[in-house]
C-alpha atoms as a PDB file:
ATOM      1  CA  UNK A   1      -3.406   5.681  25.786  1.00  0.00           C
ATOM      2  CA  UNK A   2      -2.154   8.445  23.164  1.00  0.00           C
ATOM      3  CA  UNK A   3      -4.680   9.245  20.475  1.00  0.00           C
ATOM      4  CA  UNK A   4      -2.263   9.164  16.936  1.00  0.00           C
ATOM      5  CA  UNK A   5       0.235   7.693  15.571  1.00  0.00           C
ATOM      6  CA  UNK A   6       2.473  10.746  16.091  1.00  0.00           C
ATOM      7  CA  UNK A   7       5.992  10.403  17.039  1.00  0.00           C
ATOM      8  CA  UNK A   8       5.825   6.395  15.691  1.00  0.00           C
ATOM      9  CA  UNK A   9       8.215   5.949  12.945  1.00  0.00           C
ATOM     10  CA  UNK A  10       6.711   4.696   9.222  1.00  0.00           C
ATOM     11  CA  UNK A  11       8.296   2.809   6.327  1.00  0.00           C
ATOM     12  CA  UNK A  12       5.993   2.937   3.375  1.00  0.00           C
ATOM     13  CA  UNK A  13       7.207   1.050  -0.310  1.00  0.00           C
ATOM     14  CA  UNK A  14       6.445   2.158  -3.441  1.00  0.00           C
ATOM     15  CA  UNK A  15       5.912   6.088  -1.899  1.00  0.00           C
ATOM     16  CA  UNK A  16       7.789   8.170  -4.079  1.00  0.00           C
ATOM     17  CA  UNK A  17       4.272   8.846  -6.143  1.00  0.00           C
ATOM     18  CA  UNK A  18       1.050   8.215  -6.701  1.00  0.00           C
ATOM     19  CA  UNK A  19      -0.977   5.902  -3.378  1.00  0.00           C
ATOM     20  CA  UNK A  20       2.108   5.337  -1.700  1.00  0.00           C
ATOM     21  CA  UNK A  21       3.267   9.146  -1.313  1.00  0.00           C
ATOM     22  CA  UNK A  22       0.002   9.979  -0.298  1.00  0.00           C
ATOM     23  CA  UNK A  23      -0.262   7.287   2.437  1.00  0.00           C
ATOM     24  CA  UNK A  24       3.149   8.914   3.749  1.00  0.00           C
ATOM     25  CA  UNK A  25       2.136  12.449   3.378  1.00  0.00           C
ATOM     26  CA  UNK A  26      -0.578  11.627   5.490  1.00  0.00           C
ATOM     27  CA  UNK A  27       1.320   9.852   8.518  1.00  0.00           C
ATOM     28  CA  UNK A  28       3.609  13.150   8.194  1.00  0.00           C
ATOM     29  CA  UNK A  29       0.676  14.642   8.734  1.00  0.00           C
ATOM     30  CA  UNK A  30       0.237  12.846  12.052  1.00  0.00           C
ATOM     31  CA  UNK A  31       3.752  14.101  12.441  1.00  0.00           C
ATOM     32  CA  UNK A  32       5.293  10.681  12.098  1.00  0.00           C
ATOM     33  CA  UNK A  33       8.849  10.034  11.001  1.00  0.00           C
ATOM     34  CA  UNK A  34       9.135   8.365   7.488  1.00  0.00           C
ATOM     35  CA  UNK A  35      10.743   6.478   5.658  1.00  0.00           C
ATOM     36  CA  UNK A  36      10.164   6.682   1.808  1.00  0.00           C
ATOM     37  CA  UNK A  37      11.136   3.668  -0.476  1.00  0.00           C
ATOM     38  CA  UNK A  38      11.048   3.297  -4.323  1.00  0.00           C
ATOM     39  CA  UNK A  39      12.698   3.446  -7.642  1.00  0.00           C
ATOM     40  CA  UNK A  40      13.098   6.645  -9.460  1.00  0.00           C
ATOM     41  CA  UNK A  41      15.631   9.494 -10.065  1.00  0.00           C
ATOM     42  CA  UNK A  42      17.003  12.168  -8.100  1.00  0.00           C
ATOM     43  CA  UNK A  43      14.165  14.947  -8.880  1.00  0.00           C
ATOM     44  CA  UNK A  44      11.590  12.184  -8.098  1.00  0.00           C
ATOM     45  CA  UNK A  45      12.995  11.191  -4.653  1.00  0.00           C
ATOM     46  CA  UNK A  46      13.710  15.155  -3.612  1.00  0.00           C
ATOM     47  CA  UNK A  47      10.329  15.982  -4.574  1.00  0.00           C
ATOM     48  CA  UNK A  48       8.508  13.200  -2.520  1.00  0.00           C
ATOM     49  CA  UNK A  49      10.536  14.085   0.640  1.00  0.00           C
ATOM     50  CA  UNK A  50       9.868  17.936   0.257  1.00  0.00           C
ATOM     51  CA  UNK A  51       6.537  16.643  -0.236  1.00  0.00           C
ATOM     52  CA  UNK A  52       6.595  14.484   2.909  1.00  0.00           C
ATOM     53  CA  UNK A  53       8.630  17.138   4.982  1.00  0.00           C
ATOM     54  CA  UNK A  54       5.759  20.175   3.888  1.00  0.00           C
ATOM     55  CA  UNK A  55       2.932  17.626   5.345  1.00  0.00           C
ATOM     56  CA  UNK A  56       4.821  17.643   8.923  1.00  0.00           C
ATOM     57  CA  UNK A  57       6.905  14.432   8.957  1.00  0.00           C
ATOM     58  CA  UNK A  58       9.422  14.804  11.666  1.00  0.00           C
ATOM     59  CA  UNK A  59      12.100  13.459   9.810  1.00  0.00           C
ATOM     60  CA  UNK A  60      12.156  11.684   6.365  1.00  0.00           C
ATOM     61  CA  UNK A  61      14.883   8.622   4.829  1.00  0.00           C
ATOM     62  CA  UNK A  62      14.608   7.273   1.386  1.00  0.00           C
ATOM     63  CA  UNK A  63      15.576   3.987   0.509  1.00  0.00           C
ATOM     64  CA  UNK A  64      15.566   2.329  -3.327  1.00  0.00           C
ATOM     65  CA  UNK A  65      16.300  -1.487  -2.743  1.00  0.00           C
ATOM     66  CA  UNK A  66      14.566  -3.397  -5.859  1.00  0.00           C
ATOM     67  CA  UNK A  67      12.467  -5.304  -4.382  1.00  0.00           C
ATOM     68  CA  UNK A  68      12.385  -8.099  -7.321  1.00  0.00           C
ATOM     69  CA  UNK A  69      15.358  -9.832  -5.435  1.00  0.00           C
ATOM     70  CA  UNK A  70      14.835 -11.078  -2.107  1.00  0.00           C
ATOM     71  CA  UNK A  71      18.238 -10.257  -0.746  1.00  0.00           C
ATOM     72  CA  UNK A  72      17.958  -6.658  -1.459  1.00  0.00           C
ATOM     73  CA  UNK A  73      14.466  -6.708   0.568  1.00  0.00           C
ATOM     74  CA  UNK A  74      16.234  -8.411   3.091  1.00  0.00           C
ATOM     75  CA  UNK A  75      19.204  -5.874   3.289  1.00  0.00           C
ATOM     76  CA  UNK A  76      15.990  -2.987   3.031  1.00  0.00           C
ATOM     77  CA  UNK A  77      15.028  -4.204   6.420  1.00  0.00           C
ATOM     78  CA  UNK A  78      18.198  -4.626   7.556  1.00  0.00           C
ATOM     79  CA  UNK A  79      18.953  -1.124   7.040  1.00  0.00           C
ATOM     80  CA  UNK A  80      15.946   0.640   8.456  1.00  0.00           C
ATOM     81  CA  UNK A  81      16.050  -1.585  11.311  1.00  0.00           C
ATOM     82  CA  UNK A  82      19.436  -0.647  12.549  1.00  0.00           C
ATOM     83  CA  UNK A  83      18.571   3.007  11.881  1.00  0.00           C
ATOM     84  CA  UNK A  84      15.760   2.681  14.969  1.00  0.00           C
ATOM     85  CA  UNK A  85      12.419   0.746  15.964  1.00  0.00           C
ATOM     86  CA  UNK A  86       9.760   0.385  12.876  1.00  0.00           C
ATOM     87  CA  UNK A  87       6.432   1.029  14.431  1.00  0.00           C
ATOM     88  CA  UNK A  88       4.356   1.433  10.985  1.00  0.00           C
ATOM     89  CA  UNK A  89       4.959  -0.742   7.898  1.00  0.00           C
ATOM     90  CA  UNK A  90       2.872   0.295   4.507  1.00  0.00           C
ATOM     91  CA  UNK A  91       3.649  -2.549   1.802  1.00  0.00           C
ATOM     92  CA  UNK A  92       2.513  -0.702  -0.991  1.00  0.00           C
ATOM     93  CA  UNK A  93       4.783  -1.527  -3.556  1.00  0.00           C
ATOM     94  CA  UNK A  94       3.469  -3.060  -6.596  1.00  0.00           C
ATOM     95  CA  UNK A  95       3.598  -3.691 -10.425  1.00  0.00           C
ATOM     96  CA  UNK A  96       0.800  -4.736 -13.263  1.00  0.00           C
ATOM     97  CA  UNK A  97       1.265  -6.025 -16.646  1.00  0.00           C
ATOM     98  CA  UNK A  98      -1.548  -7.951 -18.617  1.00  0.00           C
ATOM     99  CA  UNK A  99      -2.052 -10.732 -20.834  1.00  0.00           C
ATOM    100  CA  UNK A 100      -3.870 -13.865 -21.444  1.00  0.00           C
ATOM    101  CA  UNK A 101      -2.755 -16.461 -18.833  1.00  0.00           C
ATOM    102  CA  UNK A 102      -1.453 -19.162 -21.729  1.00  0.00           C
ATOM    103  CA  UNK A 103       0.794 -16.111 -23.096  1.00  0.00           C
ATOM    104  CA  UNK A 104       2.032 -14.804 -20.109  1.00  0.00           C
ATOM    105  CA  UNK A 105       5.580 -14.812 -19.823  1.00  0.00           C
ATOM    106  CA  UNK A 106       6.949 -16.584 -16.730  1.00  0.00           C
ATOM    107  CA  UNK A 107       9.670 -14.317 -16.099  1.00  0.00           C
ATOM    108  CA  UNK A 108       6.475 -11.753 -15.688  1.00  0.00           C
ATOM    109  CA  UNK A 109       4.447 -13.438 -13.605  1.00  0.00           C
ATOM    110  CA  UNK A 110       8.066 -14.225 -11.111  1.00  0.00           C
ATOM    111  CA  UNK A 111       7.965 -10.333 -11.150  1.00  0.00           C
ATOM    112  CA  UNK A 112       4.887  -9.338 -10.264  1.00  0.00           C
ATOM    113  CA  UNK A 113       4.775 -12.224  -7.395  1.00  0.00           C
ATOM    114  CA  UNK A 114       8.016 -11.073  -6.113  1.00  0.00           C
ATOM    115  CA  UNK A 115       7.251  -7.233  -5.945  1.00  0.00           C
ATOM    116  CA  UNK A 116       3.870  -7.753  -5.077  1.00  0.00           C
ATOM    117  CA  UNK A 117       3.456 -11.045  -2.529  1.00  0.00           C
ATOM    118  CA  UNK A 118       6.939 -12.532  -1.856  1.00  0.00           C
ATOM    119  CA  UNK A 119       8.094  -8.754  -0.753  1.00  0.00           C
ATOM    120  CA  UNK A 120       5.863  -8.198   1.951  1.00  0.00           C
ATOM    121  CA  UNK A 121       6.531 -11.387   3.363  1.00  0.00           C
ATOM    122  CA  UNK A 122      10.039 -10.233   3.509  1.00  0.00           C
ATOM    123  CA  UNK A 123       9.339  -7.211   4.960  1.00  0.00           C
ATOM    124  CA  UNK A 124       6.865  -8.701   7.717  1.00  0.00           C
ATOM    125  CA  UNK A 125       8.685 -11.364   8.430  1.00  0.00           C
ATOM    126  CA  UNK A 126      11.390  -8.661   9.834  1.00  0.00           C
ATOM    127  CA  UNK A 127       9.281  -6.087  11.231  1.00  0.00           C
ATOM    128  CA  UNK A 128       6.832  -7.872  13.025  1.00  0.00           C
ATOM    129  CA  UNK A 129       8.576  -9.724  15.916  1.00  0.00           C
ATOM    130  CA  UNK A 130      10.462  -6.303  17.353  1.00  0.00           C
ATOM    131  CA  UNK A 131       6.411  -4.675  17.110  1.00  0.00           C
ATOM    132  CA  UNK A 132       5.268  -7.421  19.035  1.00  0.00           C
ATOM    133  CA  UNK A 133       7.847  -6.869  21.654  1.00  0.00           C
ATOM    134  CA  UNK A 134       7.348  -3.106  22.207  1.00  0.00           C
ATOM    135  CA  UNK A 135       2.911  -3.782  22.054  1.00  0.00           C
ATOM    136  CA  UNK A 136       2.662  -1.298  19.184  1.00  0.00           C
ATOM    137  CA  UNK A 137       2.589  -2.148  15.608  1.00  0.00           C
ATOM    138  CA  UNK A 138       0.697  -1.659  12.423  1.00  0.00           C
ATOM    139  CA  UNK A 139       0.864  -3.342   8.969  1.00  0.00           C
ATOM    140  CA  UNK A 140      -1.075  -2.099   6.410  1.00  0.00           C
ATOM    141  CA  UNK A 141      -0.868  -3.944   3.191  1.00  0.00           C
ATOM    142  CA  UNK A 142      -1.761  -1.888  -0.014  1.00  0.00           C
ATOM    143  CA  UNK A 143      -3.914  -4.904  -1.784  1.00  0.00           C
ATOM    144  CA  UNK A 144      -6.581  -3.881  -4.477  1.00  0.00           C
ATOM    145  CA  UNK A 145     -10.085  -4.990  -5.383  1.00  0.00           C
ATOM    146  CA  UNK A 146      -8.141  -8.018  -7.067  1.00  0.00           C
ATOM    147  CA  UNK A 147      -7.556  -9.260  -4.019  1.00  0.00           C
ATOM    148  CA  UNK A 148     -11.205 -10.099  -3.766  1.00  0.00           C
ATOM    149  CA  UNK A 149     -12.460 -10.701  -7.387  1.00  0.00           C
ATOM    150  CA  UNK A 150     -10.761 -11.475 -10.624  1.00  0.00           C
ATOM    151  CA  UNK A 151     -10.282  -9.988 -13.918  1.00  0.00           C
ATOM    152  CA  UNK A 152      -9.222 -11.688 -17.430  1.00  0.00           C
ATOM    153  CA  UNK A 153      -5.984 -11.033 -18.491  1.00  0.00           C
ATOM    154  CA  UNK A 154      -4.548 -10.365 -14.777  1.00  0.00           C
ATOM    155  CA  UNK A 155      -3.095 -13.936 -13.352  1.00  0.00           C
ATOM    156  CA  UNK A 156      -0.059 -13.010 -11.665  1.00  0.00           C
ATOM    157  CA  UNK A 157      -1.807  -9.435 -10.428  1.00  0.00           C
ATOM    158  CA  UNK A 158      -4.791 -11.111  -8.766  1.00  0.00           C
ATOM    159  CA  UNK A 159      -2.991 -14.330  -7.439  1.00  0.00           C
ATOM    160  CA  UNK A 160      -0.596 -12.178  -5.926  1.00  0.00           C
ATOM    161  CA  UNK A 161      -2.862  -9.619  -4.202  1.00  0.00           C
ATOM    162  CA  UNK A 162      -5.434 -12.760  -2.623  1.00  0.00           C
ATOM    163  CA  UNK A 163      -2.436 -14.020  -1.608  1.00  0.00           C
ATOM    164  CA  UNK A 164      -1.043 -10.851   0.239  1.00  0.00           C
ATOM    165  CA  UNK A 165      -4.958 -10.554   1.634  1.00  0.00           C
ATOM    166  CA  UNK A 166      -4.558 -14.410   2.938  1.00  0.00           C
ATOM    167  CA  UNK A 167      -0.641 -13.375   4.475  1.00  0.00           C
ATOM    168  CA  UNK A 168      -1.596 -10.884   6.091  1.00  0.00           C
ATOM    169  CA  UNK A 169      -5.122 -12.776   7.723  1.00  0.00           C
ATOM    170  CA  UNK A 170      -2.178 -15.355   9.184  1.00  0.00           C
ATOM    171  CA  UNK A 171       0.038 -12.739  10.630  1.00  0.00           C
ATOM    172  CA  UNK A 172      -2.976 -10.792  11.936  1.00  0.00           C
ATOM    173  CA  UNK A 173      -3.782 -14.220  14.007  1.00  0.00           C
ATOM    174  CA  UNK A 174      -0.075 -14.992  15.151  1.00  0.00           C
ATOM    175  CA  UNK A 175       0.285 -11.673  16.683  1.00  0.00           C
ATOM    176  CA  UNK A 176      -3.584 -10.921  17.796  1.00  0.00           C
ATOM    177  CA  UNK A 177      -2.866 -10.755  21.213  1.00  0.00           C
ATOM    178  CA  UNK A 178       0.454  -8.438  21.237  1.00  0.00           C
ATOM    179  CA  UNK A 179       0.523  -5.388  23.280  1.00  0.00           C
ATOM    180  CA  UNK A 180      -2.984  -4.067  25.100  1.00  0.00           C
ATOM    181  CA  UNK A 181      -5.895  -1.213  24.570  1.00  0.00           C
ATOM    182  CA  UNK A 182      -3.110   0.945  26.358  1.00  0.00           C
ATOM    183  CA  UNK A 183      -0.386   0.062  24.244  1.00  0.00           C
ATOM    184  CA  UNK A 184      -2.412   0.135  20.925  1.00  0.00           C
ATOM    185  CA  UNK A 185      -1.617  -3.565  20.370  1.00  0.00           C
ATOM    186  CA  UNK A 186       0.020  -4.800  16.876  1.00  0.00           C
ATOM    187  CA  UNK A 187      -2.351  -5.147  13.536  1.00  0.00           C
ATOM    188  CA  UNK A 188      -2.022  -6.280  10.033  1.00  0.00           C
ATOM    189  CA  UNK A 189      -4.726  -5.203   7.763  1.00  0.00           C
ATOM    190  CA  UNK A 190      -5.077  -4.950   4.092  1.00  0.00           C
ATOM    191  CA  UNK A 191      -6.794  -1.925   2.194  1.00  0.00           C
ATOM    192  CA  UNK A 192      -8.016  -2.726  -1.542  1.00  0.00           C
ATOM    193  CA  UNK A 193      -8.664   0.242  -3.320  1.00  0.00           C
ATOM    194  CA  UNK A 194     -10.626  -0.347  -7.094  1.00  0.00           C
ATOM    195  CA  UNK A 195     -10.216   2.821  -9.711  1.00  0.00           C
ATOM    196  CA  UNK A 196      -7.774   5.349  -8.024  1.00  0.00           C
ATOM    197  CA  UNK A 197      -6.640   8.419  -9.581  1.00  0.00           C
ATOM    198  CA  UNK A 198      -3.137   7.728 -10.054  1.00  0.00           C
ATOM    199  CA  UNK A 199      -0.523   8.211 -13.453  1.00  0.00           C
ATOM    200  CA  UNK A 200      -1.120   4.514 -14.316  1.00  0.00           C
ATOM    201  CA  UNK A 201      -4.721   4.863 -15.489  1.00  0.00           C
ATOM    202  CA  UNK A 202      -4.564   8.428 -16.582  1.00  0.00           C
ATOM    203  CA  UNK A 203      -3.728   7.561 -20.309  1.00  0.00           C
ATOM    204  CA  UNK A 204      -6.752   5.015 -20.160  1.00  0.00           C
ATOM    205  CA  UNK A 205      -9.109   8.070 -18.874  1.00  0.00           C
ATOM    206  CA  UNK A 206      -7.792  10.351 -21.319  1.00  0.00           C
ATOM    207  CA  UNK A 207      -8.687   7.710 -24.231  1.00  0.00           C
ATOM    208  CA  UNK A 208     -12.000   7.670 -23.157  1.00  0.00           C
ATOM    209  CA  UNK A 209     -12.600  11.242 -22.497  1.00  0.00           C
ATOM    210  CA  UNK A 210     -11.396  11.733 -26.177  1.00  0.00           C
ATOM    211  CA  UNK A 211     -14.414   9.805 -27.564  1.00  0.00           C
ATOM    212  CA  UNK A 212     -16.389  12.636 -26.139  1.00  0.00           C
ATOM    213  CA  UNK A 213     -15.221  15.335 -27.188  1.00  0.00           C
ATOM    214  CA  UNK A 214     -12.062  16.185 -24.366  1.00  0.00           C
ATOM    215  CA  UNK A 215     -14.696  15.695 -21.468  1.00  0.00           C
ATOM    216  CA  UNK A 216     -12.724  13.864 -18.692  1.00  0.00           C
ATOM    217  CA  UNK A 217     -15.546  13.110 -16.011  1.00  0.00           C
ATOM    218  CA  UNK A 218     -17.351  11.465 -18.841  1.00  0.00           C
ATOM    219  CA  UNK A 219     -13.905   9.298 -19.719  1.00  0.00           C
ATOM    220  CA  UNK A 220     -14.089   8.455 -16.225  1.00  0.00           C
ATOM    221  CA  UNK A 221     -17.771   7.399 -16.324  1.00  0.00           C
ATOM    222  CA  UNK A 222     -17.005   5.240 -19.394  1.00  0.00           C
ATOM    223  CA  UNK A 223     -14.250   3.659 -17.861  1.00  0.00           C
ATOM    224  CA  UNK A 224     -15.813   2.866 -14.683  1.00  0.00           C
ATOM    225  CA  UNK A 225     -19.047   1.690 -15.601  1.00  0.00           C
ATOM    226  CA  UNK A 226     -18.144  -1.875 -16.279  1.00  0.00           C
ATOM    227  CA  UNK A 227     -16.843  -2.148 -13.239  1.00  0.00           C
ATOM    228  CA  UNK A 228     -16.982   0.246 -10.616  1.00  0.00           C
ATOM    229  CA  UNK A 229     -21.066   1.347  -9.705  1.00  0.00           C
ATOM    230  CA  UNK A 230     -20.158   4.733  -8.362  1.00  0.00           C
ATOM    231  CA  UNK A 231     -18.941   5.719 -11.430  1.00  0.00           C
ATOM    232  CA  UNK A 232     -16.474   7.937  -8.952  1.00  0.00           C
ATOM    233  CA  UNK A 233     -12.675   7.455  -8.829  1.00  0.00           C
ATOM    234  CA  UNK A 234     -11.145   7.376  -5.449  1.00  0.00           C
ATOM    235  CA  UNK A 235      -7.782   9.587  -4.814  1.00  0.00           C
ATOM    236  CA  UNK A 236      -4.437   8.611  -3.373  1.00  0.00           C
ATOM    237  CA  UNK A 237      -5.328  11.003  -0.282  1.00  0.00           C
ATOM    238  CA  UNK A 238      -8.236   8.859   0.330  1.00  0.00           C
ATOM    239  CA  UNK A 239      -6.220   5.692   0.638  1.00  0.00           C
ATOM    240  CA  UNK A 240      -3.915   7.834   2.498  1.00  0.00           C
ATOM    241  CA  UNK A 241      -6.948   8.728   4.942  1.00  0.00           C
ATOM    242  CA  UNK A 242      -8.088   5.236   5.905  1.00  0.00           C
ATOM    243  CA  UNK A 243      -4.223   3.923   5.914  1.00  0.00           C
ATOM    244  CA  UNK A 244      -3.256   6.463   9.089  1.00  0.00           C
ATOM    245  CA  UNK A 245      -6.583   5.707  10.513  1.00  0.00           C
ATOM    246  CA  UNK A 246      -5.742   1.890  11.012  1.00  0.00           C
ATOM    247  CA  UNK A 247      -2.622   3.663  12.729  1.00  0.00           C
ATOM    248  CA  UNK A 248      -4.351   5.148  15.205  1.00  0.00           C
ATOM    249  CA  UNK A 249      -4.434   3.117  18.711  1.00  0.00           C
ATOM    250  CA  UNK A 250      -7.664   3.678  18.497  1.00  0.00           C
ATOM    251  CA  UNK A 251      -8.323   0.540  15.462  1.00  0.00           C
ATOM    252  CA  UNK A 252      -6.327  -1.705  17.645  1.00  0.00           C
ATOM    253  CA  UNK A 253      -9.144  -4.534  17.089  1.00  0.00           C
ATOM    254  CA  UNK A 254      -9.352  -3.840  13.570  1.00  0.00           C
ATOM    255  CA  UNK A 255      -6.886  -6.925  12.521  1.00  0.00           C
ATOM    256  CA  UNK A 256      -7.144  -9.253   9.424  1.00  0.00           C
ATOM    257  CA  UNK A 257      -9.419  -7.375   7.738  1.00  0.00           C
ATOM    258  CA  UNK A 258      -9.417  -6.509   3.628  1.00  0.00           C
ATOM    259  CA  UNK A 259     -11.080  -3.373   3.494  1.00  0.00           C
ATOM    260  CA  UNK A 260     -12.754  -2.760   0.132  1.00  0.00           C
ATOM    261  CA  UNK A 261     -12.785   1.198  -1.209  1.00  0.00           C
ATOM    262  CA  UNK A 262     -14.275   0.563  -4.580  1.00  0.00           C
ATOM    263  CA  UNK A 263     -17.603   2.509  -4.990  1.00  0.00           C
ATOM    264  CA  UNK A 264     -19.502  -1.161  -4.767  1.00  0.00           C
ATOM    265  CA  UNK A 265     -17.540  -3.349  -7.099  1.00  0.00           C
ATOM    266  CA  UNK A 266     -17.061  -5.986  -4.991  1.00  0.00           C
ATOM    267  CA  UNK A 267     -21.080  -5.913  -3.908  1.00  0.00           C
ATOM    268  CA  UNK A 268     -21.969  -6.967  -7.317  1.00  0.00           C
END
């Protein structure tokens, strides 16, 4: 029984910034080979695979199939598939946009379930029987602390992550008893960061921190505190951390769990 992931080859969605980069530079890290995935221009894309390259990733592919459409999800799989065995999929992928549910657009909320639910399926759906068949495999679905409680304003967000928490529970039973101990055996498991430094919630911090005179830690205090007891952010490397860890043959009865990184939100 190896030890790490290494060698094992990783696609990860939404990774050219922010969470999803990080979870890849980390695999690189456990020298995997990765495959990036995500929408964004040419100095975006070069600068998360010189990123992903510098960490130690064997080799790196980038892919930028919108994942709005089923079809091009569908041709995302079929592409890394035929390029060699996927031993690690990271659905990480995912939009936000908020409003009341009786003004919420429904072209918005088909968005948001699309990127955020119906995508993974997608992607499972393909990558799951050929991990069964070789007894290795790891999902890790990127859900958030809205996966396990609500917020106002946030119906299409928080339906879809519960519902990517209750996917992944049914494929972590269908394929329970793929592969051995030896093997490392084939998981699905969902990770639900709260507050996370990334660029989406920056301009919120920086609003806050203004209202005291330009001090950011107390932004991020103010912003928290509603919410979030440690009153402590967690970084992308941190998700990155406990993503590779679920990698590792080691977790290989870790399976339909929703593993909650939100300085004690969700023990409230």
């Amino acid at each position: 029984m190896t030890h790490s992931p290494a060698g094992r080859r990783a696609l990860i969605t939404g990774s050219l910034q922010g969470i999803g980069l990080a979870i890849a530079e980390t695999l690189a890290g456990e020298s995997c080979h990765i495959v990036l995935h995500g929408l964004g221009d040419d100095s975006l894309k070069n600068a998360a695979r010189e990123s992903v390259l510098a960490a130690g990733a064997l080799s790196v592919a980038c892919y930028d199939h919108d994942l709005r459409s089923p079809e091009q999800v569908v041709a995302l799989m079929r592409e890394v598939l035929a390029a060699g065995p996927l031993d690690i999929l990271v659905n990480n992928a995912g939009i936000q946009q908020t409003a009341p549910l009786a003004d919420l657009p429904a072209d918005v909320w088909d968005r948001i379930i699309a990127i955020n639910l119906s995508a993974a399926f997608h992607t499972m759906k393909a990558a799951l029987p050929g991990m069964a068949a070789r007894g290795y495999g790891r999902v890790v679905n990127i859900a958030s602390v809205h996966g396990l409680v609500a917020s106002v304003n946030k119906a299409p967000y928080v339906a879809a992550k519960f519902g990517l928490i209750g996917l992944s529970k049914v494929a972590a039973l269908e394929y329970a008893s793929a592969g051995n101990r030896e093997l490392g055996s084939v998981t699905v498991n969902c990770i639900c960061p709260g507050w996370t430094e990334t660029a989406i919630i920056e301009p919120q911090i920086l609003a806050r921190a203004a209202l005291h005179g330009g001090d950011r830690d107390a932004g991020v205090r103010e912003l928290l505190q509603e919410k979030q007891p440690s009153l402590r952010t967690s970084k992308p490397a941190e998700i990155g951390q406990l993503a590779a860890w679920l990698c590792h043959p080691i977790a290989h009865n870790i399976t339909g769990s929703a593993i909650p990184i939100e300085g004690g939100w969700t023990s409230q």
